[in-house]
N, C-alpha and C. Protein backbone atom coordinates (compact mmCIF):
# COMPACT_ATOMS: atom_id res chain seq x y z
N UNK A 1 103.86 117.06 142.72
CA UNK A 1 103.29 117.27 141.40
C UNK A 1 102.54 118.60 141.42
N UNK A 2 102.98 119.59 140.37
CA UNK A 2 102.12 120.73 140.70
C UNK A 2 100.76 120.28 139.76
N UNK A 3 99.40 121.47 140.61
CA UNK A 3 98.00 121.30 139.90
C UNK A 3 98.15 121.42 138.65
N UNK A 4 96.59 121.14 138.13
CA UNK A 4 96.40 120.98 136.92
C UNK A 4 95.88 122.57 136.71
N UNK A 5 96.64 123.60 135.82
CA UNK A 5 95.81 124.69 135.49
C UNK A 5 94.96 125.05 134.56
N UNK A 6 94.57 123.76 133.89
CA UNK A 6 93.66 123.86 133.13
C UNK A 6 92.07 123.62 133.99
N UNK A 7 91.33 124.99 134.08
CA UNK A 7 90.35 124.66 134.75
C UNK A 7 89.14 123.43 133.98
N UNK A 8 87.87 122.92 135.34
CA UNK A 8 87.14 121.86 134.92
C UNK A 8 85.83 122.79 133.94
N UNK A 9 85.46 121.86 132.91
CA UNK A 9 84.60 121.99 132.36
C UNK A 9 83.50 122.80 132.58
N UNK A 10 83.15 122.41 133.46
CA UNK A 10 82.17 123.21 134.32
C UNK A 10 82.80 125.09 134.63
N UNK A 11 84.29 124.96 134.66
CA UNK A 11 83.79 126.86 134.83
C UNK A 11 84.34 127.30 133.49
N UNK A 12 84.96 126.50 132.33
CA UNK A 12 85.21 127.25 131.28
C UNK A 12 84.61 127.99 130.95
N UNK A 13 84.73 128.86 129.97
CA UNK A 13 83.61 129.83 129.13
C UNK A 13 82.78 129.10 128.22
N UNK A 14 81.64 129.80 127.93
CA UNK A 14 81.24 129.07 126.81
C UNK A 14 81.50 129.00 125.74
N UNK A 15 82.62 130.13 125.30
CA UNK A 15 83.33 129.81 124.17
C UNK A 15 83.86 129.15 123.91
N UNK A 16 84.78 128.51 125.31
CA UNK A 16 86.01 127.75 124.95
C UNK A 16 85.24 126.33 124.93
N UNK A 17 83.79 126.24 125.65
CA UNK A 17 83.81 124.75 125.75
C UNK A 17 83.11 124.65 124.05
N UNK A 18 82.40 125.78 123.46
CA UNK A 18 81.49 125.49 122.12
C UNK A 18 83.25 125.20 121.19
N UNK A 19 84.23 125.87 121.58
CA UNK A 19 85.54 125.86 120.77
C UNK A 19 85.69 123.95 120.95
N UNK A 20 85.88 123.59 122.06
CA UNK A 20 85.69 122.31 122.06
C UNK A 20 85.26 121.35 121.63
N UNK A 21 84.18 121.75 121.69
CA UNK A 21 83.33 120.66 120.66
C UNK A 21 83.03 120.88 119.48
N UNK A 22 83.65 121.92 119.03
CA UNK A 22 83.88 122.22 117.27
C UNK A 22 85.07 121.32 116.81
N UNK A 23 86.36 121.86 117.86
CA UNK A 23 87.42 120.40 117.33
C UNK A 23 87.19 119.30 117.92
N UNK A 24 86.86 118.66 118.82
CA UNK A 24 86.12 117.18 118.02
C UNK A 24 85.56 116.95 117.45
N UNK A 25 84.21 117.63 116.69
CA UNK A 25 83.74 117.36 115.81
C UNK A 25 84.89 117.37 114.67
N UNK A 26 85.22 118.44 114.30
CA UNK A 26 86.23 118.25 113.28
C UNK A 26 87.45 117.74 113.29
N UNK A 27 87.81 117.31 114.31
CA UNK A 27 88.50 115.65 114.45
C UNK A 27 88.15 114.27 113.76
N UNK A 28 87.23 114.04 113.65
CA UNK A 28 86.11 112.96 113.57
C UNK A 28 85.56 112.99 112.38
N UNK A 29 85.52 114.36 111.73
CA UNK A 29 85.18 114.55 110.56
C UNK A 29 86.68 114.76 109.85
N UNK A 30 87.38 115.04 109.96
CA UNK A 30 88.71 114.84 109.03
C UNK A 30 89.39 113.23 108.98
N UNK A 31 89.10 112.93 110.01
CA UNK A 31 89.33 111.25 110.37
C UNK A 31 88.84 110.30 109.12
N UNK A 32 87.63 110.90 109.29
CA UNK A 32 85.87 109.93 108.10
C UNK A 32 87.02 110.71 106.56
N UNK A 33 87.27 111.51 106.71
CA UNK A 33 87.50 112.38 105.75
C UNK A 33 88.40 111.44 105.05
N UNK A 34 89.28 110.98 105.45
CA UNK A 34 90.63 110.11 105.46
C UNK A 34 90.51 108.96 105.03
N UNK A 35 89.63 107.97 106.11
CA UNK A 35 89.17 106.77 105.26
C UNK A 35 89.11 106.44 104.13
N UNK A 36 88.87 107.41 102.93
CA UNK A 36 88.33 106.41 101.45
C UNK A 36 90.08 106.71 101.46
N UNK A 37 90.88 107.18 101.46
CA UNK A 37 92.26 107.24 101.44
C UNK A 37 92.86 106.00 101.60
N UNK A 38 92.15 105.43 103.38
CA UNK A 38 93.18 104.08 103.57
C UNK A 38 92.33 102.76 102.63
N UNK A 39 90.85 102.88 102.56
CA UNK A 39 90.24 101.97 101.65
C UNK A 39 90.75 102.12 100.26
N UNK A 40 91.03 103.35 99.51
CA UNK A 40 91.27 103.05 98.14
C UNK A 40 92.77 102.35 98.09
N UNK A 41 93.55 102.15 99.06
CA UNK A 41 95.18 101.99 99.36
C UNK A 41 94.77 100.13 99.67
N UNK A 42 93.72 99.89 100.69
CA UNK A 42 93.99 98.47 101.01
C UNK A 42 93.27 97.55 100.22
N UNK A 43 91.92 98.13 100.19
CA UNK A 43 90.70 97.18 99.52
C UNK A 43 91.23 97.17 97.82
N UNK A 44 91.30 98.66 97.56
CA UNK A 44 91.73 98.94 95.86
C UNK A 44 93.11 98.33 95.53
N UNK A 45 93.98 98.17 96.56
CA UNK A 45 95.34 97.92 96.23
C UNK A 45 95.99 98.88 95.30
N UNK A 46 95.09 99.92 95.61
CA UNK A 46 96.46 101.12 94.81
C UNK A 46 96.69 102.37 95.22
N UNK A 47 97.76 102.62 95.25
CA UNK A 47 98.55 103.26 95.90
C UNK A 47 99.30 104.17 95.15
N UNK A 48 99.23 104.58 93.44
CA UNK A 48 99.45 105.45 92.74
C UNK A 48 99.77 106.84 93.36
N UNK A 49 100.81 107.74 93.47
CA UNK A 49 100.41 108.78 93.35
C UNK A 49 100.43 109.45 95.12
N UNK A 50 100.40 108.25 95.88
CA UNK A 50 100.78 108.51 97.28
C UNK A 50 102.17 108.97 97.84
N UNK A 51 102.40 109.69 98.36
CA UNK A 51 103.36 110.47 98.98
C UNK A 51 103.92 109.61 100.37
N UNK A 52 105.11 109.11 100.35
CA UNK A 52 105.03 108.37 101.43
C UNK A 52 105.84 109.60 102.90
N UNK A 53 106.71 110.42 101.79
CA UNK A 53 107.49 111.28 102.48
C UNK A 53 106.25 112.21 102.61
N UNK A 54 105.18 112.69 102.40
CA UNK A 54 104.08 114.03 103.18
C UNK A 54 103.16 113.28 103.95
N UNK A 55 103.06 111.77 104.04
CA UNK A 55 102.33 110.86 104.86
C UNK A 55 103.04 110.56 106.35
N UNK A 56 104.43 110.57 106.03
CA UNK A 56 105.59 110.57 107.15
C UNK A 56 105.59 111.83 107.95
N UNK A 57 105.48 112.70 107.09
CA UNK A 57 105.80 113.38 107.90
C UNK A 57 104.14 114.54 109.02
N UNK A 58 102.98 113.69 107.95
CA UNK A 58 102.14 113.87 108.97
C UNK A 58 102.04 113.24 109.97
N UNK A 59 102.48 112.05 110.22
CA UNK A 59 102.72 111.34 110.99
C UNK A 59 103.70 111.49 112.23
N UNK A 60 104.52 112.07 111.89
CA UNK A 60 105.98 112.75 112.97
C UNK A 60 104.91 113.42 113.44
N UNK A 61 104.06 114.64 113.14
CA UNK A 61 103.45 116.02 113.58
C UNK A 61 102.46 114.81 114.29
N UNK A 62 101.28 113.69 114.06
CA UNK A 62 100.77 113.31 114.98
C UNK A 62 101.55 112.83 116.61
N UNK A 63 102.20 112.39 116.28
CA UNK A 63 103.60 111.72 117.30
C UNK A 63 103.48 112.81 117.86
N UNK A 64 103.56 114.35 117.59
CA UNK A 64 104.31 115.28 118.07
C UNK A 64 103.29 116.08 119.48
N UNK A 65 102.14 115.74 118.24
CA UNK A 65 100.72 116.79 118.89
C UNK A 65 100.23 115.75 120.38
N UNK A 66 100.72 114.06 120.05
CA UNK A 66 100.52 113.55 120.82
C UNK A 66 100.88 113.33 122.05
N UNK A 67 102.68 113.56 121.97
CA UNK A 67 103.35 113.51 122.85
C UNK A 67 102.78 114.98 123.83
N UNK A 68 102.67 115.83 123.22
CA UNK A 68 102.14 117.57 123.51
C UNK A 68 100.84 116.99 124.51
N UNK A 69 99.68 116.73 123.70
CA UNK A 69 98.28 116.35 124.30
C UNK A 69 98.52 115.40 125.75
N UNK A 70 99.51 114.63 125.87
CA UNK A 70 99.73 113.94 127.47
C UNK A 70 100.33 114.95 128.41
N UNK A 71 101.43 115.68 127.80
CA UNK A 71 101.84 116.08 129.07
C UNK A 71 101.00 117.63 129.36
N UNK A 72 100.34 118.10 128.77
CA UNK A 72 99.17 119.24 128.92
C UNK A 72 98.04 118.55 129.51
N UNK A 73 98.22 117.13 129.03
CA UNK A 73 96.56 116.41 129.81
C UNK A 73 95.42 116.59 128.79
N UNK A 74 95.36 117.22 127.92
CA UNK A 74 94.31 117.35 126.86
C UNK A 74 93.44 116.05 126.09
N UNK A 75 92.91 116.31 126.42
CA UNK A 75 92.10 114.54 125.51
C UNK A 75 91.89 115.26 124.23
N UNK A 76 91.76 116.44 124.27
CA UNK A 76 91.13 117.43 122.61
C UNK A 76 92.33 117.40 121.78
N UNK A 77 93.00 117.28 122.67
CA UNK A 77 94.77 117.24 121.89
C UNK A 77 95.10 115.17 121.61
N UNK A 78 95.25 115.11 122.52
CA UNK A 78 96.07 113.71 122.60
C UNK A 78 94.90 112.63 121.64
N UNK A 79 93.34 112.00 121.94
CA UNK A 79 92.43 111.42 121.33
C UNK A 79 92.89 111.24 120.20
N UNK A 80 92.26 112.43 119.48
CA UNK A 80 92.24 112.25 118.07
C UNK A 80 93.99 112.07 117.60
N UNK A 81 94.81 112.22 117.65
CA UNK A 81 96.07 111.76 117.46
C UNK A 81 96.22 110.61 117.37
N UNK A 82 95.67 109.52 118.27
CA UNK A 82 95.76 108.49 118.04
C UNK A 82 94.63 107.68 116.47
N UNK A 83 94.03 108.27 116.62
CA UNK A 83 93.44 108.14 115.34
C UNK A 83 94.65 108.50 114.17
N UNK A 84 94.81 109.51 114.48
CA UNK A 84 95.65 110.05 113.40
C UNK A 84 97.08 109.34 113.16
N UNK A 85 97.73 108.60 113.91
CA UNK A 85 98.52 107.79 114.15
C UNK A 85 98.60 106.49 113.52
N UNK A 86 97.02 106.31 113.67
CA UNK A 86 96.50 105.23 112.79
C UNK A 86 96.66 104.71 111.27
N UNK A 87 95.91 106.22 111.36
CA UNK A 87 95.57 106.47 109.45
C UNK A 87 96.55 106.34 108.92
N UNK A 88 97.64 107.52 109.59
CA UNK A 88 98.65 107.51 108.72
C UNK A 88 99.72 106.52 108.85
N UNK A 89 99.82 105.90 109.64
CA UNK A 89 100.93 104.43 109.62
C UNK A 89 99.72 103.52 108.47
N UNK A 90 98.68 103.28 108.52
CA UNK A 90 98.00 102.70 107.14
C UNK A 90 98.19 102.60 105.80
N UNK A 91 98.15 104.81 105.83
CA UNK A 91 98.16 104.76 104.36
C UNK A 91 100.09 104.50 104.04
N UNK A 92 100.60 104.90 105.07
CA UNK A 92 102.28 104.47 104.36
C UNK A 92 102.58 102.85 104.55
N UNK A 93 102.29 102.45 105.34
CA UNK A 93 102.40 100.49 104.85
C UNK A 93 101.74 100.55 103.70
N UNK A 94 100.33 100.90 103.16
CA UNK A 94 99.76 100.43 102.05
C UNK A 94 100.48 101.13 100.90
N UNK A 95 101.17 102.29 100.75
CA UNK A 95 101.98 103.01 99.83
C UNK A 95 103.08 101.85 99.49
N UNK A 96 103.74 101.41 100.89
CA UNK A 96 105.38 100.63 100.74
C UNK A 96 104.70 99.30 100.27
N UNK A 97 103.55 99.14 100.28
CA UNK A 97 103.23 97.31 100.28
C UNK A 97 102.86 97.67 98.18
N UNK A 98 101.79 98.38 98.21
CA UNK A 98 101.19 98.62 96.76
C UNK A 98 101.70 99.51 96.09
N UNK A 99 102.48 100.33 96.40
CA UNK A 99 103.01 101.80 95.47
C UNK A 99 104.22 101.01 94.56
């Protein structure tokens, strides 16, 4: 197995690690961002106006970033994907169930 060349935390720069913790934060905050999306779809039962084909296909791109984030090893990559994986298999069941 060759090494991992992504160096440890500890000798990154401080750019890259403040770059870091800008996208998780804004992981986490686009995530929250999302929510009243899957609540107005499950709790509201409506689903007006939802896109199931631009929901799909954010969804392929999570799949994509995810599959990417394992084999790079990235948790900054792979994590939030699974969130995102989430949401969006949510809001398209609640589109196909209420739309």
């Amino acid at each position: 197995m060759a090494p991992d060349p992504t160096p440890p935390a500890a000798v990154c720069a401080p750019s890259e690690v403040l770059l870091r913790r800008l996208l998780g934060g804004m992981s986490v905050f686009t995530l929250l961002m999302t929510l009243p999306q899957v609540l107005t779809i499950w709790v509201g039962q409506q689903a007006a106006g939802v896109s199931v084909s631009s929901w799909s296909a954010y969804l392929v791109s999570a799949l994509l970033w995810f599959w990417f984030g394992l084999q790079k090893r990235d948790k900054n990559i792979y994590l939030p994907c699974v969130g995102w994986i989430g949401m969006n298999s949510a809001v398209i069941a609640g589109a196909l169930v209420y739309g």
